[in-house]
Structure formats: C-alpha cells, structure tokens
N, C-alpha and C. Protein backbone atom coordinates (compact mmCIF):
# COMPACT_ATOMS: atom_id res chain seq x y z
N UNK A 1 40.92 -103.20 26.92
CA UNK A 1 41.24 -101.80 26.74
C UNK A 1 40.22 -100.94 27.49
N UNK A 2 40.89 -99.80 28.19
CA UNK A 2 40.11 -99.25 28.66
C UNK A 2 39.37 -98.10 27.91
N UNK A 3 38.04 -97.77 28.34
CA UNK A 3 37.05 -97.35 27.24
C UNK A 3 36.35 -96.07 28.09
N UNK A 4 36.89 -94.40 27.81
CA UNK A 4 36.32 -93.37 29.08
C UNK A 4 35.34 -92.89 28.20
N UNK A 5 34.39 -92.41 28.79
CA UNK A 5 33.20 -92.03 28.28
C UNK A 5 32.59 -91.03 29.37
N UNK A 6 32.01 -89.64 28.83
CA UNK A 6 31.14 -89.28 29.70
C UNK A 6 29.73 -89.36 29.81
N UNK A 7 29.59 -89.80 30.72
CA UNK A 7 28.10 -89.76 31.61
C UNK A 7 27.34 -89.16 32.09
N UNK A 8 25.83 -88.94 32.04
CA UNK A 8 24.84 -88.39 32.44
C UNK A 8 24.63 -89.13 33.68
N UNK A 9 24.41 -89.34 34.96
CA UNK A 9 24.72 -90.50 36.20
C UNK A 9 23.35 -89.10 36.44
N UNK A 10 21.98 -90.01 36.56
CA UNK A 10 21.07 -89.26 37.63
C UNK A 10 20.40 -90.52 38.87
N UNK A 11 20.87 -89.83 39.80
CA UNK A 11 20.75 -91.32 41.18
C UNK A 11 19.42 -90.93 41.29
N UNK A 12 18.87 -91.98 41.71
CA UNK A 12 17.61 -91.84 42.26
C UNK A 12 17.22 -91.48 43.75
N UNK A 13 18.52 -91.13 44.54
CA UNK A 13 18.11 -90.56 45.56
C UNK A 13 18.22 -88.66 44.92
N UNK A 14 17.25 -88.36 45.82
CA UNK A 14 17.06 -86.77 45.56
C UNK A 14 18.17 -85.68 46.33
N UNK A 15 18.98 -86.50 47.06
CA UNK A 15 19.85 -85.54 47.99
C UNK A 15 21.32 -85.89 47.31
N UNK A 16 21.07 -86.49 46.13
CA UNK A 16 22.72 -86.63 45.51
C UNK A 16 22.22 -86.17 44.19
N UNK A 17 23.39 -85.40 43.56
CA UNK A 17 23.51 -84.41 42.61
C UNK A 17 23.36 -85.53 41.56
N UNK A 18 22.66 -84.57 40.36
CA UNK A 18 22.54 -85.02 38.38
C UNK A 18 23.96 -84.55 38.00
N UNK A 19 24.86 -85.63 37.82
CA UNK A 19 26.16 -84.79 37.03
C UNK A 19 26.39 -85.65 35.63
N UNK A 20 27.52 -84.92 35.59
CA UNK A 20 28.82 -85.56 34.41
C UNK A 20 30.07 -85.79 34.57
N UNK A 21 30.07 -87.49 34.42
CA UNK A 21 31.26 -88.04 35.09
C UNK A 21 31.73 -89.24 34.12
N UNK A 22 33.13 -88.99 33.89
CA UNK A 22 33.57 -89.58 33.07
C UNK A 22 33.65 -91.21 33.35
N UNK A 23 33.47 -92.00 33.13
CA UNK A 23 33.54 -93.18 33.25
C UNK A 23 33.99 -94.69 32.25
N UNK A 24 34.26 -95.68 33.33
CA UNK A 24 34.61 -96.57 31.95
C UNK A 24 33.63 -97.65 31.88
N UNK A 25 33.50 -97.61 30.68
CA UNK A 25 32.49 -98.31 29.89
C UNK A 25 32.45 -99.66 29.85
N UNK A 26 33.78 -100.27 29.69
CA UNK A 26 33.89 -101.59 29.97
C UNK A 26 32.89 -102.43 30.54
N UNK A 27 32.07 -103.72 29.76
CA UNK A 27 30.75 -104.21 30.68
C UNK A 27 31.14 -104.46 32.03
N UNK A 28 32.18 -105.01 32.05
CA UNK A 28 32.73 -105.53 33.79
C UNK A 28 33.02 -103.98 34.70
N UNK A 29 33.50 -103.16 33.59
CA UNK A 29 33.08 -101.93 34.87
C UNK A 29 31.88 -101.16 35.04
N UNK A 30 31.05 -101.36 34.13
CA UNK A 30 29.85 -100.80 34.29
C UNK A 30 29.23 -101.55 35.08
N UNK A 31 28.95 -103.21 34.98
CA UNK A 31 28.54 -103.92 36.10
C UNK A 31 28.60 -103.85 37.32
N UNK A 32 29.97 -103.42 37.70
CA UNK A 32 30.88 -103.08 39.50
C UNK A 32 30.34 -102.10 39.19
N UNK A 33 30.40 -100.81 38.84
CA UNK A 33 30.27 -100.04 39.15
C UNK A 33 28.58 -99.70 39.47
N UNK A 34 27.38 -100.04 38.64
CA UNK A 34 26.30 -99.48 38.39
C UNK A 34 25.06 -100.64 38.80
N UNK A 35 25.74 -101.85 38.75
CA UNK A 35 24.83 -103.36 38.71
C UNK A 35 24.29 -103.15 37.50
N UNK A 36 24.56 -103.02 36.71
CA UNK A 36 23.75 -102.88 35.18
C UNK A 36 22.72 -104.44 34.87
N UNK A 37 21.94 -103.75 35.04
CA UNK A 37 20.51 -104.96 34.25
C UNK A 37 20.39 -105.07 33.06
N UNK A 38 19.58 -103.63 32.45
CA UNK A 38 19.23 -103.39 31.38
C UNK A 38 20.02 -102.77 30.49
N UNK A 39 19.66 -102.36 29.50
CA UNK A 39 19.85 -101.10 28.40
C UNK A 39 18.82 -100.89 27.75
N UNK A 40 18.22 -99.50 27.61
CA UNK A 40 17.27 -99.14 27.04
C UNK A 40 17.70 -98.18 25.81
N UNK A 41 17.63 -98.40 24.71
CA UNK A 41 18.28 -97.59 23.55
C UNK A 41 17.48 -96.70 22.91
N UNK A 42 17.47 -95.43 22.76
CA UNK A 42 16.89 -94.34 21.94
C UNK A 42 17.38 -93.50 21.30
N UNK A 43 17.33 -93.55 19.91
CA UNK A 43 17.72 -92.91 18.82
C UNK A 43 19.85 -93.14 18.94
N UNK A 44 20.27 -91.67 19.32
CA UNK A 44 21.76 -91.73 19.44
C UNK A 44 22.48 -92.06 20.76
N UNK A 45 21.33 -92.44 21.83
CA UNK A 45 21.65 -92.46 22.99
C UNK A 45 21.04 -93.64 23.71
N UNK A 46 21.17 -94.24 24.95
CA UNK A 46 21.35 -95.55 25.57
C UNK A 46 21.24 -95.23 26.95
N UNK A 47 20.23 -95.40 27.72
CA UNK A 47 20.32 -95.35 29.07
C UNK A 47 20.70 -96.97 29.89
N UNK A 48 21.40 -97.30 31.18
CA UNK A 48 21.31 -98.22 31.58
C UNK A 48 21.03 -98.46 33.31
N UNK A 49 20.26 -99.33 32.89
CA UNK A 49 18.91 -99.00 34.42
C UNK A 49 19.94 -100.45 34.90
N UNK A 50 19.07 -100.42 36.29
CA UNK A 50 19.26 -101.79 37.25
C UNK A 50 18.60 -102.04 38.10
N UNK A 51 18.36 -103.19 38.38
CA UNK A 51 16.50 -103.85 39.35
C UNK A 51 17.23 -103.12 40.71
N UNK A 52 16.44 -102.67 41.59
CA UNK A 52 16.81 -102.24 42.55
C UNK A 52 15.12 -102.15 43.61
N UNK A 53 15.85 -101.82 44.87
CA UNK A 53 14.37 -102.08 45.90
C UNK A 53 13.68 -101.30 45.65
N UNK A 54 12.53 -101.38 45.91
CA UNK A 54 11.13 -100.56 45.41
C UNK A 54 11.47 -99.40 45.73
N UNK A 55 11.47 -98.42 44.70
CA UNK A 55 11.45 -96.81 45.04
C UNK A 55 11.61 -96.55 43.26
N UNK A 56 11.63 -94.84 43.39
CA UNK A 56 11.08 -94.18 42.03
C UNK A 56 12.26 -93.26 41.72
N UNK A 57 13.19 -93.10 40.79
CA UNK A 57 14.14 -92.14 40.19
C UNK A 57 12.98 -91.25 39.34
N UNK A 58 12.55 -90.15 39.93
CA UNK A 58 11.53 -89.07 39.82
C UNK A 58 12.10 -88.35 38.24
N UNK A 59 13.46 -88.09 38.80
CA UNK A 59 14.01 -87.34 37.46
C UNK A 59 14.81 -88.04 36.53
N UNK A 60 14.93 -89.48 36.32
CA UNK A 60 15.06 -89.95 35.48
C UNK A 60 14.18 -90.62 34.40
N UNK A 61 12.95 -90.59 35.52
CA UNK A 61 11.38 -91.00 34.31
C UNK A 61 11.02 -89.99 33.68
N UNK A 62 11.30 -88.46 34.62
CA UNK A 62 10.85 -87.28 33.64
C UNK A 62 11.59 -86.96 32.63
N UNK A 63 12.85 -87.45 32.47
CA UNK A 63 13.97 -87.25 31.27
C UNK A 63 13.47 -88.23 30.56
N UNK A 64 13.05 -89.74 30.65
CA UNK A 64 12.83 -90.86 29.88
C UNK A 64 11.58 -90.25 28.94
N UNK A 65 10.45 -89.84 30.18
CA UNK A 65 9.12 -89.55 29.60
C UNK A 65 9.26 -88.53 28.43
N UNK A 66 10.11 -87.45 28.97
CA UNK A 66 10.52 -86.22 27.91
C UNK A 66 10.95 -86.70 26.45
N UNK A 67 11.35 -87.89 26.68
CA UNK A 67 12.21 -88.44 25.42
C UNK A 67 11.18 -89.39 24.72
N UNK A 68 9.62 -89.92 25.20
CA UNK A 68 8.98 -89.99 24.63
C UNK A 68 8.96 -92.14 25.25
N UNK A 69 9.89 -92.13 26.65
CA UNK A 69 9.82 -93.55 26.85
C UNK A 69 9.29 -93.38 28.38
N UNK A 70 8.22 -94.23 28.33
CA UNK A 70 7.21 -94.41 30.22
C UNK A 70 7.94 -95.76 30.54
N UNK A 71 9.11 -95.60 31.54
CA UNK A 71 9.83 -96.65 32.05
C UNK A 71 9.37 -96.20 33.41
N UNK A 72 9.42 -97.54 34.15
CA UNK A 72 9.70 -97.00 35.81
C UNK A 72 10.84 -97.32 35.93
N UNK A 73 11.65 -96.39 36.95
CA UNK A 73 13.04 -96.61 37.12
C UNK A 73 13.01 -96.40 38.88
N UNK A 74 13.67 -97.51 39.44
CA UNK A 74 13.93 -97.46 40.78
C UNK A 74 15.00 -96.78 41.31
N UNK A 75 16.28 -97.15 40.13
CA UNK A 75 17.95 -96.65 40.98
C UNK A 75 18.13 -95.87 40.21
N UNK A 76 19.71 -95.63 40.07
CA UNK A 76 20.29 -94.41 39.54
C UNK A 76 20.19 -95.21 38.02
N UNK A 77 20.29 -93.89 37.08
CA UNK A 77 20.10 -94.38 35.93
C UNK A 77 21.24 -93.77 35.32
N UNK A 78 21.99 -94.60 34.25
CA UNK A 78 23.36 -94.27 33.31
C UNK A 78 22.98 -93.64 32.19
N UNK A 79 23.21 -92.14 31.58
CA UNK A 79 22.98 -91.95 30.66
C UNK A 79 24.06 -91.58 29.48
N UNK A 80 24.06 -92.82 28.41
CA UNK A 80 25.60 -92.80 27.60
C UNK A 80 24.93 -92.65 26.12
N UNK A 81 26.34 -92.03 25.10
CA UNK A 81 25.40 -92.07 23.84
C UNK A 81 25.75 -92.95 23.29
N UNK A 82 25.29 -93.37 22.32
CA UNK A 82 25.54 -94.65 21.35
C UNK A 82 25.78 -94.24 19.82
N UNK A 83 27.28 -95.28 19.49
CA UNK A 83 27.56 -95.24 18.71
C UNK A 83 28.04 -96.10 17.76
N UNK A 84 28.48 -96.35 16.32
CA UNK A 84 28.07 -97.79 15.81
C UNK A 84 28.48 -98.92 16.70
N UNK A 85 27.64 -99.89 16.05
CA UNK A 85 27.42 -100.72 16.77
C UNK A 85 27.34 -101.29 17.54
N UNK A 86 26.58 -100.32 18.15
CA UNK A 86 26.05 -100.06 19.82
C UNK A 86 26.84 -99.76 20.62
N UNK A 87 28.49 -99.61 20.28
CA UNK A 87 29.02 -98.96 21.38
C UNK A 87 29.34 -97.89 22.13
N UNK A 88 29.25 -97.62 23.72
CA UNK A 88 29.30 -96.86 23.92
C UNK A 88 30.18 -95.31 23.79
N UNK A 89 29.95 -94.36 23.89
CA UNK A 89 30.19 -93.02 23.29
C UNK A 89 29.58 -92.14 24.36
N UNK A 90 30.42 -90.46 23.93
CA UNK A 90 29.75 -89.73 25.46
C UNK A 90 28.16 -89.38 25.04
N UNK A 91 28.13 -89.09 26.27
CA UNK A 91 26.43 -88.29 26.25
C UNK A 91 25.93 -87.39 25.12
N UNK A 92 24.95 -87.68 24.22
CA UNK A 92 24.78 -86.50 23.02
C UNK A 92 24.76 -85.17 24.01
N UNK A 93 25.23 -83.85 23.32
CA UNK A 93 24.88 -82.79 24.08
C UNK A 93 22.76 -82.79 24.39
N UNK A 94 22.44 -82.69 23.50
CA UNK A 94 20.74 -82.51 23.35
C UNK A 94 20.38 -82.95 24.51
N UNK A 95 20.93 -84.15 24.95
CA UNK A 95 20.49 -84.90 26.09
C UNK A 95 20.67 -84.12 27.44
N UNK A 96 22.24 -83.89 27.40
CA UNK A 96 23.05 -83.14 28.86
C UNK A 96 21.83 -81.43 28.67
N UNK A 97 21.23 -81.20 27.48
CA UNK A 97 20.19 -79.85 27.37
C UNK A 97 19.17 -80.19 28.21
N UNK A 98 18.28 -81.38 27.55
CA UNK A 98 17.04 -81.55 27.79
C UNK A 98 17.40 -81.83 29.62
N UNK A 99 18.09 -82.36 30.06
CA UNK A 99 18.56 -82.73 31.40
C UNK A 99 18.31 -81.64 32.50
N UNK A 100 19.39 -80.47 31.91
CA UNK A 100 19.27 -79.28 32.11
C UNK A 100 18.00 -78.50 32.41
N UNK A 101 16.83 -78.66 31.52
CA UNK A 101 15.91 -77.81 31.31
C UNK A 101 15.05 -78.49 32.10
N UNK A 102 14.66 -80.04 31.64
CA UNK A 102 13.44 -80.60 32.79
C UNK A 102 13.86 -80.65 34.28
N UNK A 103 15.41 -80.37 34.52
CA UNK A 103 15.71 -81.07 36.23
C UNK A 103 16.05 -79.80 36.85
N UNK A 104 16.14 -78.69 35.97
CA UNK A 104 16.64 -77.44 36.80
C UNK A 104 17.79 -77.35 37.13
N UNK A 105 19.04 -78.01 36.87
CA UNK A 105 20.57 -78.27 37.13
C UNK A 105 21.24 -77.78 36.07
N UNK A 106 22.54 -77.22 36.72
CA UNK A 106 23.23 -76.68 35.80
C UNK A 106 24.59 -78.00 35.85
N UNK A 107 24.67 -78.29 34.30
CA UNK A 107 25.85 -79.40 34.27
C UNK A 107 26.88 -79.47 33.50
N UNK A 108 28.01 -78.40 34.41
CA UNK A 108 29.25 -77.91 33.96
C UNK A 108 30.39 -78.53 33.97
N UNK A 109 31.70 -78.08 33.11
CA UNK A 109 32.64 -79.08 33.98
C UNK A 109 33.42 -79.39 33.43
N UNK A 110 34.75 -79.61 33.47
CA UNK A 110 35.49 -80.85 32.63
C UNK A 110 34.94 -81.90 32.21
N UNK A 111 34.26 -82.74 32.84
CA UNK A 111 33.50 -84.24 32.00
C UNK A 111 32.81 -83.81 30.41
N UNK A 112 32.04 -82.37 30.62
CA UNK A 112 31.33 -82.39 29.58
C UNK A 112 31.89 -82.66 28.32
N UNK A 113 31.11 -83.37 27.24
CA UNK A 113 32.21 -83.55 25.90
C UNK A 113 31.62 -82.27 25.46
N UNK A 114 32.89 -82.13 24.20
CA UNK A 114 33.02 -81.06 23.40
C UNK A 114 31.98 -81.09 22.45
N UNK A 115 31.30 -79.66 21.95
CA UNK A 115 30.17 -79.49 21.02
C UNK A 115 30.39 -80.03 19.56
C-alpha cells in the first residue's frame, strides 16, 4: 500500500531549495528514492540520513543541533514525523517552524500538512 507523507527534504547542496514534498514512505521507496542508511528519532519526529561522499549538509546539522542532536550529516537529509509505532507520518508543524526560523526559508504550499 502506498503510504504519502509530507516531507521536510533539506539537500545538502546549498544551490537546491529546503522544501515540502509529499512523498512515499514505503522502505523500498524511500531507499530508491533517498539511499536511506539511517534513522535518527527525536521525540515526534524522525530524520533519515544516508552515507554519502565527504561533504557537510550545513543546514541540516543546524536544524539537528537546534533540536538538541550533534550529527554530521553529508547528504540531503529526510525530515518525517513519527507516529505509533514508528511509523511514518507528516512533518510535525514545530519542525517545518524551527526550519523556517534557523534556515531563513519560507515553506509554503500544498505539501504543507494541516495545523
């Protein structure tokens, strides 16, 4: 079954946009789509990183750090919320805020979920 969810997607290159994009969750599409390695889980929400060649996602450590986690992150990083039992769910708003406020982006749109 297919499973849409919106996403916080911040790439670690600096010349491609922080958005919100609906996506499917499915592990086999998150895999194709993202190379998913990890999952890193905090509080209502779940980021998912992936080993990638040496380099630094600037504004995804400052969102991690903000949130109180010192990860290094190389690639683009997935940001989904979590819900029982661990499955995925859209982005808490707080998150798509704090996003907002540390990265200087405004993140409007159809994707966004409802308050």
């Amino acid at each position: 079954m297919i499973r849409k969810c919106v996403a916080l997607i911040v790439p670690a290159r600096l010349s491609e946009d922080v958005g919100l994009v609906t996506i499917d969750t499915r592990q086999g599409s998150m895999q194709a789509l993202f190379g998913v390695d990890e999952c890193v889980e905090r509080g209502d929400w779940h980021v998912y990183l992936t080993a990638g060649p040496a380099g630094t996602n600037v504004r995804a450590e400052q969102l991690l750090h903000d949130a109180g986690l010192d990860l290094h992150v190389a690639t683009t990083a997935v940001f989904l919320g979590r819900a029982d039992h661990n499955d995925d769910t859209h982005v808490p708003l707080h998150l798509i805020r704090r996003a907002e406020s540390l990265l200087g982006v405004r993140l409007e749109g159809s994707a966004q979920p409802a308050a």
